[in-house]
C-alpha atoms as a PDB file:
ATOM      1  CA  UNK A   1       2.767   4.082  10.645  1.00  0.00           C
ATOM      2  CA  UNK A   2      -0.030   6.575   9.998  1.00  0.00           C
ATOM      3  CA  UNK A   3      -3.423   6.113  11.219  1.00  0.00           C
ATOM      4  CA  UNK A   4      -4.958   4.721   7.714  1.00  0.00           C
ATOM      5  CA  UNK A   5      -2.538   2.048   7.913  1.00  0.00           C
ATOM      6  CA  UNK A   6      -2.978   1.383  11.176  1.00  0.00           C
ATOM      7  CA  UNK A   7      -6.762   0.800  10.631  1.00  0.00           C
ATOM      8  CA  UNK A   8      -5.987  -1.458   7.980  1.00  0.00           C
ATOM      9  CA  UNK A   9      -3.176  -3.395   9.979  1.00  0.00           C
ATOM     10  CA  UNK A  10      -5.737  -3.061  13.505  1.00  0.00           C
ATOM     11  CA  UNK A  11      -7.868  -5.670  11.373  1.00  0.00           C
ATOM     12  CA  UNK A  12      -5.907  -8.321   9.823  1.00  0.00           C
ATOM     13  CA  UNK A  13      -5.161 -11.456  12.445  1.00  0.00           C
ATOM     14  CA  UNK A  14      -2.153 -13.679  11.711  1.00  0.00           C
ATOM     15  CA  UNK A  15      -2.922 -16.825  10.724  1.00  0.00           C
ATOM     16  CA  UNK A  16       0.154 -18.418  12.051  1.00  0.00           C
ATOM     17  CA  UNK A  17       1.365 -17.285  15.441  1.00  0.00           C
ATOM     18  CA  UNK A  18       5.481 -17.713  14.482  1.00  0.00           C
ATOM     19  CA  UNK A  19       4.394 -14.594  12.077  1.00  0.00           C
ATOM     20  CA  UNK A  20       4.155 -12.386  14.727  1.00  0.00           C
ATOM     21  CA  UNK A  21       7.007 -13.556  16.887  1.00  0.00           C
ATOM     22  CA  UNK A  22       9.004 -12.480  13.463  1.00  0.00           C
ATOM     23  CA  UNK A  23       7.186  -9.147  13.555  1.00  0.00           C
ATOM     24  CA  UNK A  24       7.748  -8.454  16.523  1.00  0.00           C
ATOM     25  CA  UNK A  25      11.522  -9.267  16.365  1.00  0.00           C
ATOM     26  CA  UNK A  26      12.136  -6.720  13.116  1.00  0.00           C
ATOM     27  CA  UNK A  27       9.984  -3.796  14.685  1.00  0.00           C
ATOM     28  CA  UNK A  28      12.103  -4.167  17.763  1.00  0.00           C
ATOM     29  CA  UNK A  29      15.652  -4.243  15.518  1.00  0.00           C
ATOM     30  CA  UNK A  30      16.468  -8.104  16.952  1.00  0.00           C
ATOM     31  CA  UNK A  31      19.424  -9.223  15.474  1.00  0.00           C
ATOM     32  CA  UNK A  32      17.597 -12.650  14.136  1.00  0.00           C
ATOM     33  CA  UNK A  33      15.387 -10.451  12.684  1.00  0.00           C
ATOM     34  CA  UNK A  34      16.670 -10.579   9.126  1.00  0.00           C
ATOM     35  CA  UNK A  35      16.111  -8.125   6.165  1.00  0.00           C
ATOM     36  CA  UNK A  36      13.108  -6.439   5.250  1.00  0.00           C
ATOM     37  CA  UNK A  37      10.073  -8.481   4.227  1.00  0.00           C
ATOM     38  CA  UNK A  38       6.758  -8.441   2.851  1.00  0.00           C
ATOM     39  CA  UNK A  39       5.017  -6.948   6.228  1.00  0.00           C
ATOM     40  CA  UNK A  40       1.371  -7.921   6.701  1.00  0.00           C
ATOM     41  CA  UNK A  41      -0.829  -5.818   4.217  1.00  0.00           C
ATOM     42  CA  UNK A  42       0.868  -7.743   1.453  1.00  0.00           C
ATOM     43  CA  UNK A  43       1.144 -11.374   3.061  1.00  0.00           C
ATOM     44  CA  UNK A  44      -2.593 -10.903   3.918  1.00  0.00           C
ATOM     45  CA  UNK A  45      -3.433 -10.238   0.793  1.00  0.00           C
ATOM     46  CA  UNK A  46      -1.328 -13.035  -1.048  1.00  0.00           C
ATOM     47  CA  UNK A  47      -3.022 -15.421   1.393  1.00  0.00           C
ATOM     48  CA  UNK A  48      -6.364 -13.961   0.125  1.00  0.00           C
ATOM     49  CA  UNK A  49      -5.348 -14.880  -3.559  1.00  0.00           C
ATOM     50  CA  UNK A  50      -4.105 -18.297  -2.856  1.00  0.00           C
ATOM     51  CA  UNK A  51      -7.728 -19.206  -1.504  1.00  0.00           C
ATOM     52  CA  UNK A  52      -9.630 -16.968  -3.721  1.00  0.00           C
ATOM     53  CA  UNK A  53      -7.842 -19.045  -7.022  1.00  0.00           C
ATOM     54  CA  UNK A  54      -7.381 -22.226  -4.627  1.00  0.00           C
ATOM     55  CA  UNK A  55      -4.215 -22.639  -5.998  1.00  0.00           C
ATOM     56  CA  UNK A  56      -2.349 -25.590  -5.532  1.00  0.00           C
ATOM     57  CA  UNK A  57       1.275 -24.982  -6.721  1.00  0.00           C
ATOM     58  CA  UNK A  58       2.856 -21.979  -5.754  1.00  0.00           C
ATOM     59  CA  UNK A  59       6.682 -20.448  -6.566  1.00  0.00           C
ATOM     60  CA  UNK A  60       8.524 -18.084  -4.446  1.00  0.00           C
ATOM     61  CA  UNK A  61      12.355 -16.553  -5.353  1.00  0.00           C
ATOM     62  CA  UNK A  62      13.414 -14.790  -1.884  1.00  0.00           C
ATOM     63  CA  UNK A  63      12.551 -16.112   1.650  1.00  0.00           C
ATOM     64  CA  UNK A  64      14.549 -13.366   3.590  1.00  0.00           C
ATOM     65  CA  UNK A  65      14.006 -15.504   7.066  1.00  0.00           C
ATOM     66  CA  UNK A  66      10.800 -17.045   6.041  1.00  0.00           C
ATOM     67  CA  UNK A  67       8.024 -14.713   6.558  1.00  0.00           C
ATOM     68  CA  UNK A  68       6.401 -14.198   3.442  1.00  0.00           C
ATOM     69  CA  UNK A  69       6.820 -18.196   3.342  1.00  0.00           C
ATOM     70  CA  UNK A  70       4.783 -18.697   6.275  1.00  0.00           C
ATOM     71  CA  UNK A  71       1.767 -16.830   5.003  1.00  0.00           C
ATOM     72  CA  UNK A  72       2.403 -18.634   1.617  1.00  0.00           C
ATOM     73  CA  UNK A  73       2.281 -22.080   2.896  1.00  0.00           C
ATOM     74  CA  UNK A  74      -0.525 -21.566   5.885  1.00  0.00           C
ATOM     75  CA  UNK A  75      -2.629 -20.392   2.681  1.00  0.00           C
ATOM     76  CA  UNK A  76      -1.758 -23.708   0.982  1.00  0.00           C
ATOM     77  CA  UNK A  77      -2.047 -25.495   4.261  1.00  0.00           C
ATOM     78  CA  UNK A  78      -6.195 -24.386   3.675  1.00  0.00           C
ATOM     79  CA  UNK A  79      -6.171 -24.921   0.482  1.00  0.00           C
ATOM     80  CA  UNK A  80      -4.132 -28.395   0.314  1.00  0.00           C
ATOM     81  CA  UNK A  81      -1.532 -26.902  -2.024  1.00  0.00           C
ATOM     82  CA  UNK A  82       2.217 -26.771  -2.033  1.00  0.00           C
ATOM     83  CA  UNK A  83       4.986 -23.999  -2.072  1.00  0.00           C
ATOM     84  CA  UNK A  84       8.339 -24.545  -3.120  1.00  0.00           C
ATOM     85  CA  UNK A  85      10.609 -21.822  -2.276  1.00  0.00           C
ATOM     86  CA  UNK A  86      13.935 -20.448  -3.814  1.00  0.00           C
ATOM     87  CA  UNK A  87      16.469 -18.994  -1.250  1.00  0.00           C
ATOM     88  CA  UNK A  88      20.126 -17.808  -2.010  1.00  0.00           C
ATOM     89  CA  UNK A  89      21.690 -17.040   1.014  1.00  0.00           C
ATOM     90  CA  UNK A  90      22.655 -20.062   3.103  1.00  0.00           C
ATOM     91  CA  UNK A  91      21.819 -18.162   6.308  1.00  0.00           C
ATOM     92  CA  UNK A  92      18.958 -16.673   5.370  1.00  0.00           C
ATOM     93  CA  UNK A  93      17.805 -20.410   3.576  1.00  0.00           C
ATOM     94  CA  UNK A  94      19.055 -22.449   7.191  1.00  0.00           C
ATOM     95  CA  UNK A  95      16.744 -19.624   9.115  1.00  0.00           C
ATOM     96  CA  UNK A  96      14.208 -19.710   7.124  1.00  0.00           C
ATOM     97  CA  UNK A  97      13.866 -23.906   7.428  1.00  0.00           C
ATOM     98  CA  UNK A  98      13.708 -23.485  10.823  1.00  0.00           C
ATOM     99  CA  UNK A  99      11.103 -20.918  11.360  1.00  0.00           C
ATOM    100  CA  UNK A 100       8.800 -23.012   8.377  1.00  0.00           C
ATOM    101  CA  UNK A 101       9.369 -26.172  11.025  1.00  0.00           C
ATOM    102  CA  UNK A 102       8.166 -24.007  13.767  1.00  0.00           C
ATOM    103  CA  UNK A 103       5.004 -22.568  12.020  1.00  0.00           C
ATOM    104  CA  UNK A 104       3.917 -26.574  11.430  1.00  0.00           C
ATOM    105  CA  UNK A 105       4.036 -26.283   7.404  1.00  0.00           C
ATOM    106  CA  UNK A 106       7.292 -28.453   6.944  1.00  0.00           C
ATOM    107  CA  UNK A 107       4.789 -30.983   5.091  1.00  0.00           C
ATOM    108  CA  UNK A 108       3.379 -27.946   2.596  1.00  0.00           C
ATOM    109  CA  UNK A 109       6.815 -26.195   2.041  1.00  0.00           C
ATOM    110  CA  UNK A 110      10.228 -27.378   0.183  1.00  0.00           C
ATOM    111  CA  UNK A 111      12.977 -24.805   0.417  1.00  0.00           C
ATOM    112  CA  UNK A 112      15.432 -25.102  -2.000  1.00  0.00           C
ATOM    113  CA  UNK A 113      19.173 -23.466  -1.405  1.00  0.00           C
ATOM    114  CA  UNK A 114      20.419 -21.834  -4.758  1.00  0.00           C
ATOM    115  CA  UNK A 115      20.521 -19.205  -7.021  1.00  0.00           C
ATOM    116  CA  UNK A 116      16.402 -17.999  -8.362  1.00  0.00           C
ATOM    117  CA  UNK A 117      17.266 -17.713 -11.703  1.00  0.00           C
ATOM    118  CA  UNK A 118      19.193 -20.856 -11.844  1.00  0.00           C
ATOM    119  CA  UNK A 119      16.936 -23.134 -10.221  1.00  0.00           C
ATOM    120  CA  UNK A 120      13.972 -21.544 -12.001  1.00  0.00           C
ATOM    121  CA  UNK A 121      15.599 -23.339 -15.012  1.00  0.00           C
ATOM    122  CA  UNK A 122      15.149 -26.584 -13.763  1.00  0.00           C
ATOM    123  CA  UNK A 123      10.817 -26.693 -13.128  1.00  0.00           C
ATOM    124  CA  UNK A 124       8.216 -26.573 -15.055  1.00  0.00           C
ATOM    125  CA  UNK A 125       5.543 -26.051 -13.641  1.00  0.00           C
ATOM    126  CA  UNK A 126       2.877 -24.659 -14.168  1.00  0.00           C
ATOM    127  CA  UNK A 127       2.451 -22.767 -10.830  1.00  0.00           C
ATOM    128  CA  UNK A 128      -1.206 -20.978 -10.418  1.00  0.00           C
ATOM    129  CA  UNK A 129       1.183 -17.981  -8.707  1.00  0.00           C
ATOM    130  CA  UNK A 130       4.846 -17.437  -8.198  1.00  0.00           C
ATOM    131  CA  UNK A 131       6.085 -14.657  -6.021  1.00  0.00           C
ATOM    132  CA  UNK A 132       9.114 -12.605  -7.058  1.00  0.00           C
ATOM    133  CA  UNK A 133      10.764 -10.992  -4.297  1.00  0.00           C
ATOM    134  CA  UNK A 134      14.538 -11.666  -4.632  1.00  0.00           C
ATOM    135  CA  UNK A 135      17.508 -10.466  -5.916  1.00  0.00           C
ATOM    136  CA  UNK A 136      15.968  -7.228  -7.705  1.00  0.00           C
ATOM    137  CA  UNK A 137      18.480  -7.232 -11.010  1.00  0.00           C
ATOM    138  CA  UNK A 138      16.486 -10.840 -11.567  1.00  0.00           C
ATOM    139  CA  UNK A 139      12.899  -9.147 -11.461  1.00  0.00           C
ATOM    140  CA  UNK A 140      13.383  -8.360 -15.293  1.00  0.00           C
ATOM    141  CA  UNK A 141      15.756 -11.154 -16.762  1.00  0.00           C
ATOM    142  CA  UNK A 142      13.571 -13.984 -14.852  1.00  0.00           C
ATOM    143  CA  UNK A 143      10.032 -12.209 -16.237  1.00  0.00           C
ATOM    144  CA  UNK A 144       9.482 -14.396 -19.936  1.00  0.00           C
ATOM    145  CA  UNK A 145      10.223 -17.797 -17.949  1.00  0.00           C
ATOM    146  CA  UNK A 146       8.465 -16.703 -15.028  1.00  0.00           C
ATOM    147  CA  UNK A 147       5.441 -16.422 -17.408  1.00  0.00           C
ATOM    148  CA  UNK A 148       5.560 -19.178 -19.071  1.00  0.00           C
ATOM    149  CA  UNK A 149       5.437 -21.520 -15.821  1.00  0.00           C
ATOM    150  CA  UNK A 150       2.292 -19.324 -14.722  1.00  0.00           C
ATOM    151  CA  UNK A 151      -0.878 -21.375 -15.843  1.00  0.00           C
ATOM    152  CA  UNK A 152      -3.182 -19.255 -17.807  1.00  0.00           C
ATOM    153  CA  UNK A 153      -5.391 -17.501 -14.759  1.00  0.00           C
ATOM    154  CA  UNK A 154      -2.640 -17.515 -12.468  1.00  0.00           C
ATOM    155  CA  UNK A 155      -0.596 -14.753 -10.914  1.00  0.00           C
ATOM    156  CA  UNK A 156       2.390 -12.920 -10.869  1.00  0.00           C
ATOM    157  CA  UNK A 157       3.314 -11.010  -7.976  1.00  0.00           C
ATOM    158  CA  UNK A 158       6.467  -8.797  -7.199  1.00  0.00           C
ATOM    159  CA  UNK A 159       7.287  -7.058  -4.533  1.00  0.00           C
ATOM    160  CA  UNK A 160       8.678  -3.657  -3.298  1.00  0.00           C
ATOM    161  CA  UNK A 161       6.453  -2.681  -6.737  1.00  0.00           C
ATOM    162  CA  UNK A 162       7.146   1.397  -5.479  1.00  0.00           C
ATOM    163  CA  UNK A 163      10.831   1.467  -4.684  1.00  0.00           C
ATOM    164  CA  UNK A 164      10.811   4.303  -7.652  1.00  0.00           C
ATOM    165  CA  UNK A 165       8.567   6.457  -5.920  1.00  0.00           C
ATOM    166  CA  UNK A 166       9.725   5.958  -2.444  1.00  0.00           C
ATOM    167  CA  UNK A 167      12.798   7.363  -3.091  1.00  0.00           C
ATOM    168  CA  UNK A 168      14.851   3.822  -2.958  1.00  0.00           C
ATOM    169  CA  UNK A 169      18.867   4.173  -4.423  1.00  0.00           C
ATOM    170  CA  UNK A 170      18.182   4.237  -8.082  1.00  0.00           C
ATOM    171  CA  UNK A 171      20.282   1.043  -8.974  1.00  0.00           C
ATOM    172  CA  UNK A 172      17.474  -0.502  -7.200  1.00  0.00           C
ATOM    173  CA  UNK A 173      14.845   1.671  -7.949  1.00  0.00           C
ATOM    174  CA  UNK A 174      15.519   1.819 -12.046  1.00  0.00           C
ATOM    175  CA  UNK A 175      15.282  -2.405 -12.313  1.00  0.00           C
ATOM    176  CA  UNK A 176      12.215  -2.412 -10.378  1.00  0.00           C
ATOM    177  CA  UNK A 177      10.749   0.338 -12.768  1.00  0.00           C
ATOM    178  CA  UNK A 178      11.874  -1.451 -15.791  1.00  0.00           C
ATOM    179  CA  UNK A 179       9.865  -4.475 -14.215  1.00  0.00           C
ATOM    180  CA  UNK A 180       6.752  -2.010 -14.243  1.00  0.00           C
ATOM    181  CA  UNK A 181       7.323  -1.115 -17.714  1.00  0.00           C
ATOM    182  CA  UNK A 182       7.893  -4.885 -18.873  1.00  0.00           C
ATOM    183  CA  UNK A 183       4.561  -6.324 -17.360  1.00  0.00           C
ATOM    184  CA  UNK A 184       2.089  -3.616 -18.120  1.00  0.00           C
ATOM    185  CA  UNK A 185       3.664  -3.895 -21.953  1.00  0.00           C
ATOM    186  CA  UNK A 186       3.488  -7.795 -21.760  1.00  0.00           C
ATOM    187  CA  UNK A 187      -0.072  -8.663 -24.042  1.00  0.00           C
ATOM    188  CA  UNK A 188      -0.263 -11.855 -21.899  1.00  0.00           C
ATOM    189  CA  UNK A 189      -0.823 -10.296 -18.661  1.00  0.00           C
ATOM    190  CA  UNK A 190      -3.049  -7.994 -16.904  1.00  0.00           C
ATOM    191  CA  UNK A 191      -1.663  -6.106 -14.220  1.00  0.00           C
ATOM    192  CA  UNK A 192      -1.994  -3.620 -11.577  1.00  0.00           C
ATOM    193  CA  UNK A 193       0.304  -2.045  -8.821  1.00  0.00           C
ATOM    194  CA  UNK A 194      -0.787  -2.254  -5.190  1.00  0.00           C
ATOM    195  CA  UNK A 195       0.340   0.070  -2.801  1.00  0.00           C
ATOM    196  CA  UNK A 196       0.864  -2.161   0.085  1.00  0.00           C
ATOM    197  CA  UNK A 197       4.218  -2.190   2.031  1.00  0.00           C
ATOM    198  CA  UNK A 198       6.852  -1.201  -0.260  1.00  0.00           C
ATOM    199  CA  UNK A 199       4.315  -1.765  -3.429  1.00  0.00           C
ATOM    200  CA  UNK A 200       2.677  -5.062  -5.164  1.00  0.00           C
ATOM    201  CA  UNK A 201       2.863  -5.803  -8.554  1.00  0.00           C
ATOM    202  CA  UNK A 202       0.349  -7.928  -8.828  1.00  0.00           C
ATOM    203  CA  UNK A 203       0.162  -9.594 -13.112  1.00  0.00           C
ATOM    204  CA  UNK A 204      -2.609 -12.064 -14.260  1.00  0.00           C
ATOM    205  CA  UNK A 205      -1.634 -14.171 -17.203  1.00  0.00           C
ATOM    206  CA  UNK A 206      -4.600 -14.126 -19.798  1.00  0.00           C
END
């Protein structure tokens, strides 16, 4: 990590101390570590937008083991919200129960076992923001109903925004971009790209 993001990283505290113990576990390649996740630049800064908007009803499609969840739901745990969240794998969905049990936010967080873009199908909504971080190849096909749950002022968020750039294998790389291209054409959202971890695509509905 260079030294700017070290600065940045030297002053955000977790607000939940199973987020670290998770940390901790991927920078030191522990086999319960589970795939890459949001890392704490971005959940900081989602947990800044769930209190800034005091949202109340939030949507996430990709739990890896549960980190991004835990900054998700300790935000709604301030703001008296809830999160439901959309897993695939069964491991990854099992882990990620148990590490929401042992951050305390059982009571602020359903996760649901299936497939994002089939369960999206079945809510309504509206959410005030919904997180998209799973299965890339979904980032585009899932963006019109992903939209229309979003309540007008909420937000859209995506991660690994930069995979393009980075130099990520194109199959992955040339969905994400196409996700890029679809939001900042879409005339009812705003949006931005964050560079933050792997990036942050970060859409307001108008």
């Amino acid at each position: 990590m260079d030294k700017l993001l070290q600065y940045i990283e030297d002053h955000l505290e977790y607000p939940n101390p199973v987020l670290a113990e998770l940390e901790e576990a991927y920078r030191n390649d522990d086999a319960e570590a589970g795939p890459p996740h949001i890392g704490k630049q971005a959940g900081a800064f989602l947990r800044w937008i769930i209190r800034l908007i005091e949202a109340q009803e939030v949507l996430e499609f990709g739990t890896a083991v549960g980190y991004s969840t835990i900054y998700l739901g300790q935000a709604l745990k301030e703001t008296g919200g809830r999160l439901t969240a959309i897993e695939r794998d069964e491991g990854l969905f099992r882990r990620t129960l148990r590490n929401v049990r042992r951050a305390g936010l059982s009571d602020r967080v359903e996760v649901i076992h299936g497939d994002a873009a089939e369960v999206l199908d079945r809510l309504e909504g509206p959410y005030d923001l919904i997180l998209q971080d799973a299965a890339k190849a979904l980032y585009p096909v899932m963006l019109d109903r992903c939209v229309d749950r979003i309540r007008t002022g909420g937000v859209l968020a995506a991660d690994d925004a930069l995979f393009r750039p980075m130099g990520i294998r194109e199959e992955l790389a040339r969905v994400i971009d196409e996700y890029n291209r679809l939001v900042f054409g879409n005339p009812r959202l705003i949006s931005t790209i964050l560079p933050v971890g792997d990036g942050l695509t970060i859409s307001l509905k108008r």
